[in-house]
N, C-alpha and C. Protein backbone atom coordinates (compact mmCIF):
# COMPACT_ATOMS: atom_id res chain seq x y z
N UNK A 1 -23.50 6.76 -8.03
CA UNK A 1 -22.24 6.64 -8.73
C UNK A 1 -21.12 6.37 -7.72
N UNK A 2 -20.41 5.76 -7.70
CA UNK A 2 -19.10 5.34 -7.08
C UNK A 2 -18.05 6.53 -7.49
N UNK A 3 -17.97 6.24 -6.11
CA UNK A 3 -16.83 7.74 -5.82
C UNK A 3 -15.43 6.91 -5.11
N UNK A 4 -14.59 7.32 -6.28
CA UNK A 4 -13.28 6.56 -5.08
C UNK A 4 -12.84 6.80 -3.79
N UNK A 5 -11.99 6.53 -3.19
CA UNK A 5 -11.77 6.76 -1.70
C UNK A 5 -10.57 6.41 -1.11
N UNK A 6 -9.21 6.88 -1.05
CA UNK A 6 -8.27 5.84 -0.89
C UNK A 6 -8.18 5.41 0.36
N UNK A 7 -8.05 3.85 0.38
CA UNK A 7 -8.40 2.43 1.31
C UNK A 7 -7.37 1.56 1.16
N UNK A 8 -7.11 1.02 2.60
CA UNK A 8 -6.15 0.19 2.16
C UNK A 8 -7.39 -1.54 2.34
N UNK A 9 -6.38 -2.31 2.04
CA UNK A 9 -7.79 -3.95 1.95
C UNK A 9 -6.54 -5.06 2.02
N UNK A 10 -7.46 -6.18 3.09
CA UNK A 10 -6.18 -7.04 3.10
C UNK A 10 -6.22 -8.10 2.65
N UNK A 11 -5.78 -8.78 1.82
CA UNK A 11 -6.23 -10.49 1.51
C UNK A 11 -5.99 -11.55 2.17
N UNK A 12 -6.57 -11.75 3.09
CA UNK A 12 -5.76 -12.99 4.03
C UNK A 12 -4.89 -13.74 3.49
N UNK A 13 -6.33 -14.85 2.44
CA UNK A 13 -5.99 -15.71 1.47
C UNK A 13 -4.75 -15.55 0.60
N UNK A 14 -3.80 -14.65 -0.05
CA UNK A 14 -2.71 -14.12 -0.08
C UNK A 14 -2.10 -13.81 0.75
N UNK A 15 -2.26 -13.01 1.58
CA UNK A 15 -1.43 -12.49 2.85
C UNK A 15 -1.13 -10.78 2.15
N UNK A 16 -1.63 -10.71 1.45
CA UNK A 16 -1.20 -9.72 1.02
C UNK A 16 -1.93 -8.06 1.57
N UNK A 17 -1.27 -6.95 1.67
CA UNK A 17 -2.17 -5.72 1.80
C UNK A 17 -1.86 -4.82 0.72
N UNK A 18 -3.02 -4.09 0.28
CA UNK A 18 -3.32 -3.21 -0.96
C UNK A 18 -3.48 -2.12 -0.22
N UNK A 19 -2.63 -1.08 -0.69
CA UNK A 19 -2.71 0.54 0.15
C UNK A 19 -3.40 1.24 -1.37
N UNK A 20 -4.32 1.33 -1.91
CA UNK A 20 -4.51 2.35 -2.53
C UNK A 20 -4.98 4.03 -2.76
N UNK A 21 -4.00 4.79 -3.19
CA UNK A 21 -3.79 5.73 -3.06
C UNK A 21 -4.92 7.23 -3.98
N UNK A 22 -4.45 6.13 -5.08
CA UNK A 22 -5.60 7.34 -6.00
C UNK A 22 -6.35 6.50 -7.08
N UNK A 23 -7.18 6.89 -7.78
CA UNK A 23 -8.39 6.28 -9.11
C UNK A 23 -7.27 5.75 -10.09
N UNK A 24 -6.11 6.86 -10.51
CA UNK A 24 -5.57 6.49 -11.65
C UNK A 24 -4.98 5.07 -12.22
N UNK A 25 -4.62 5.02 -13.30
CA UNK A 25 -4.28 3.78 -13.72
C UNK A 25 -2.56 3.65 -13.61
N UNK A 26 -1.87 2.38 -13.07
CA UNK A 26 -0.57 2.86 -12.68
C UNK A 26 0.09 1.82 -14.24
N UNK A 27 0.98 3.02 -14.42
CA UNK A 27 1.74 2.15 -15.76
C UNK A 27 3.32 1.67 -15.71
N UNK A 28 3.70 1.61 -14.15
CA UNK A 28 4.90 1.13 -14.01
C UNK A 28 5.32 0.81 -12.47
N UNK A 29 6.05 -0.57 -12.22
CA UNK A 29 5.72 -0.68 -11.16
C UNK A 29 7.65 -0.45 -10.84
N UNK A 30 7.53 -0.56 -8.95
CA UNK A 30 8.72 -0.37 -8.39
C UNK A 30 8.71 -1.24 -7.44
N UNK A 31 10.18 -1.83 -7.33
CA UNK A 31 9.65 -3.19 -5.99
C UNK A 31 10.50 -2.68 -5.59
N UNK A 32 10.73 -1.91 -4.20
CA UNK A 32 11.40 -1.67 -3.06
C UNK A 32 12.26 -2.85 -2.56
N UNK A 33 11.46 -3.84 -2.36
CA UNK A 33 12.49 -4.98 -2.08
C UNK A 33 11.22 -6.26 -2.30
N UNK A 34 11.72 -7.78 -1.82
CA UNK A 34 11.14 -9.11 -2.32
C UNK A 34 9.36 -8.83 -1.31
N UNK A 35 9.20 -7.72 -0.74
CA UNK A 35 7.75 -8.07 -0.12
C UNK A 35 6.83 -6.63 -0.52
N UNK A 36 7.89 -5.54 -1.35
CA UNK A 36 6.61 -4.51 -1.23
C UNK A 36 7.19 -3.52 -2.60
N UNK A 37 6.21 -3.47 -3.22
CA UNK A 37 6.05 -3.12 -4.73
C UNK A 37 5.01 -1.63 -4.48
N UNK A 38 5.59 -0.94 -5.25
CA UNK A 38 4.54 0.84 -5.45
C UNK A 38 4.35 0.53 -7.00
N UNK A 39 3.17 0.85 -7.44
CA UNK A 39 2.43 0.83 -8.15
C UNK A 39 2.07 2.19 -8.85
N UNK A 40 2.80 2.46 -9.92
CA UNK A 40 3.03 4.04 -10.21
C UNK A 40 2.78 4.28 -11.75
N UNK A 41 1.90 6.01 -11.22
CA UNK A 41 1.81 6.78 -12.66
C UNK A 41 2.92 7.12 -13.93
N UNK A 42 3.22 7.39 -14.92
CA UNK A 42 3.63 7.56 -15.92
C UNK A 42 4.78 8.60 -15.38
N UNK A 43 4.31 9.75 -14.42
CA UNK A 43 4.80 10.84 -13.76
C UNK A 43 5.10 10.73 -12.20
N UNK A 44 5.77 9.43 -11.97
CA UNK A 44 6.41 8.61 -10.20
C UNK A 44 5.20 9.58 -9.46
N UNK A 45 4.07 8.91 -9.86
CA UNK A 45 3.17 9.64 -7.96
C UNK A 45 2.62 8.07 -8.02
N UNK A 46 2.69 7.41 -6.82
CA UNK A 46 2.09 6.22 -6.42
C UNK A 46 0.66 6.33 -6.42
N UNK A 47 0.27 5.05 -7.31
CA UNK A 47 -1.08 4.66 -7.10
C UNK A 47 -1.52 3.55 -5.82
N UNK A 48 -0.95 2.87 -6.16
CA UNK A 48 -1.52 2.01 -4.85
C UNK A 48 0.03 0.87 -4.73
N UNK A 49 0.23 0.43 -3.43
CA UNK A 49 1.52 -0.46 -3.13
C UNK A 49 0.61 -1.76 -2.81
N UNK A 50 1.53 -2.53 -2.25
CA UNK A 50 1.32 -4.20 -2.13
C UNK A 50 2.78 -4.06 -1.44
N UNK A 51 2.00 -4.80 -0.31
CA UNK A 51 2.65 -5.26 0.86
C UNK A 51 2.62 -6.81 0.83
N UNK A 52 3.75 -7.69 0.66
CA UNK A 52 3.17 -9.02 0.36
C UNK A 52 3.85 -9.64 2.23
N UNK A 53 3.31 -10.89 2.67
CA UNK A 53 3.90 -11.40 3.77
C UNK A 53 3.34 -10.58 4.94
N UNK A 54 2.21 -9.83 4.71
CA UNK A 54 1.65 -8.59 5.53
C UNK A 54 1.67 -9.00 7.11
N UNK A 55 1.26 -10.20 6.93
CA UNK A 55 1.15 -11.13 8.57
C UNK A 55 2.14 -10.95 9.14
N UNK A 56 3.67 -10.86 8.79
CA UNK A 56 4.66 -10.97 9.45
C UNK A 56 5.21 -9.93 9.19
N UNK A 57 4.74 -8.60 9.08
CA UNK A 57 4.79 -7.08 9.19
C UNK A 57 4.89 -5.94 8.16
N UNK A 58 4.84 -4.85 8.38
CA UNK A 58 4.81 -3.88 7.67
C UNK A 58 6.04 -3.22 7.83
N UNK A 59 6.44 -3.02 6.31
CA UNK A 59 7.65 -1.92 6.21
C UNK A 59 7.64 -0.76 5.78
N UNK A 60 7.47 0.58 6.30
CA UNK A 60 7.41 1.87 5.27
C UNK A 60 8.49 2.73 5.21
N UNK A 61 9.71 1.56 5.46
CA UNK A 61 10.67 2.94 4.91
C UNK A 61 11.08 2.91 3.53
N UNK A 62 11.39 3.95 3.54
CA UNK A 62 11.12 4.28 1.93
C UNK A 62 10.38 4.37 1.19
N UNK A 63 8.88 4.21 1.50
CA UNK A 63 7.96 4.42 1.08
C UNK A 63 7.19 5.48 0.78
N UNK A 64 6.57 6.00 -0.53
CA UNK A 64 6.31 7.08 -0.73
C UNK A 64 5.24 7.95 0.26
N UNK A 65 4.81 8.96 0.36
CA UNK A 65 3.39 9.40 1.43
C UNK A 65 3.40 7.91 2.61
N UNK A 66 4.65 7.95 3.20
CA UNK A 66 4.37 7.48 4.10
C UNK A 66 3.00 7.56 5.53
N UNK A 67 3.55 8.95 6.22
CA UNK A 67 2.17 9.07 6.51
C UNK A 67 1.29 8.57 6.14
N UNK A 68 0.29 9.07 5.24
CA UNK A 68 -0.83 8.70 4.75
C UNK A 68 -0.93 7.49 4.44
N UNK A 69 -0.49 6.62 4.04
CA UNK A 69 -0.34 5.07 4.31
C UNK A 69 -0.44 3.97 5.24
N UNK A 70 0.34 4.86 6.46
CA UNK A 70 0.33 4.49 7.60
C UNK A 70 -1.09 4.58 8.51
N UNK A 71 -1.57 6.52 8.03
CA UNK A 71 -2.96 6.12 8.20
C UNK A 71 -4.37 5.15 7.48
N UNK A 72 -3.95 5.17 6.52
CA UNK A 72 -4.76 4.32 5.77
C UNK A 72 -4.95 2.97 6.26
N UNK A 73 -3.65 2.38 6.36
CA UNK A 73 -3.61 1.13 7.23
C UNK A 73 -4.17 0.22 8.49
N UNK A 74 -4.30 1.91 9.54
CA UNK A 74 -4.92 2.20 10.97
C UNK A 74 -6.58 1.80 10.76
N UNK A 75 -6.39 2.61 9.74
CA UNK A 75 -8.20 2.60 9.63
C UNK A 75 -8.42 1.50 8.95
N UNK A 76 -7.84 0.55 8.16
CA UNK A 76 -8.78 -0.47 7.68
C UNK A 76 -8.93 -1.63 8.62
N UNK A 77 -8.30 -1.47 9.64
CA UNK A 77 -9.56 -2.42 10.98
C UNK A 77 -8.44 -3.23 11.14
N UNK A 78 -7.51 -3.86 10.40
CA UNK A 78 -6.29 -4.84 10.73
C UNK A 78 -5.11 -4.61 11.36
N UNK A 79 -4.63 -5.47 12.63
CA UNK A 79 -3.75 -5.10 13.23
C UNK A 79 -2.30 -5.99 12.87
N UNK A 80 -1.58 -4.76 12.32
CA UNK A 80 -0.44 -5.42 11.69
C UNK A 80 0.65 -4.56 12.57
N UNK A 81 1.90 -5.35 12.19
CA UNK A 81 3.08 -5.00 13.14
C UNK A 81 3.85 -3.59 12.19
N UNK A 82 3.61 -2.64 12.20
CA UNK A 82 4.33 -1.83 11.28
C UNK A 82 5.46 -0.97 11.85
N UNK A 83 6.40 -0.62 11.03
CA UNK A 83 7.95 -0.60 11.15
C UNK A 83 8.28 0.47 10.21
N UNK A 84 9.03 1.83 10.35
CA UNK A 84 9.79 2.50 9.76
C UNK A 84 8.85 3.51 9.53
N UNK A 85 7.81 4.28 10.39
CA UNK A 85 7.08 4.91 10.30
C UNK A 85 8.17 6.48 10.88
């Protein structure tokens, strides 16, 4: 059985990076600004963000569980320029 795991994953082909956070289903989104959107429960706890333009860096300020994002990021093997940690 598949057990979730939160992972972040990058799409080249977009440019885009997916930080996901938890299983749940997100029913409202928040765009921080034109490159990075949180992806949120009914009750503001982030499900998973989108980092768009990822190639030309990472922004986490203001971002929710920063930390943990930041680690998430580390570990998925891609070396991106990240900022506001």
């Amino acid at each position: 059985m598949f057990q979730f795991r939160p992972h972040a994953r990058y799409k080249e082909d977009v440019d885009v990076l997916y930080v996901f956070l938890m299983e749940e289903a997100a029913t409202r989104s928040e765009a921080l600004d034109a490159n990075r959107i949180i992806q949120q429960t009914g009750y503001a706890k982030p499900v998973h963000l989108e980092f768009h333009h990822a190639s030309a860096g990472i922004d986490l300020t203001d971002v929710p569980e920063k930390e943990r994002v930041h680690q998430l990021i580390l570990e998925s093997g891609k070396q991106f320029t990240i900022k506001g940690v």
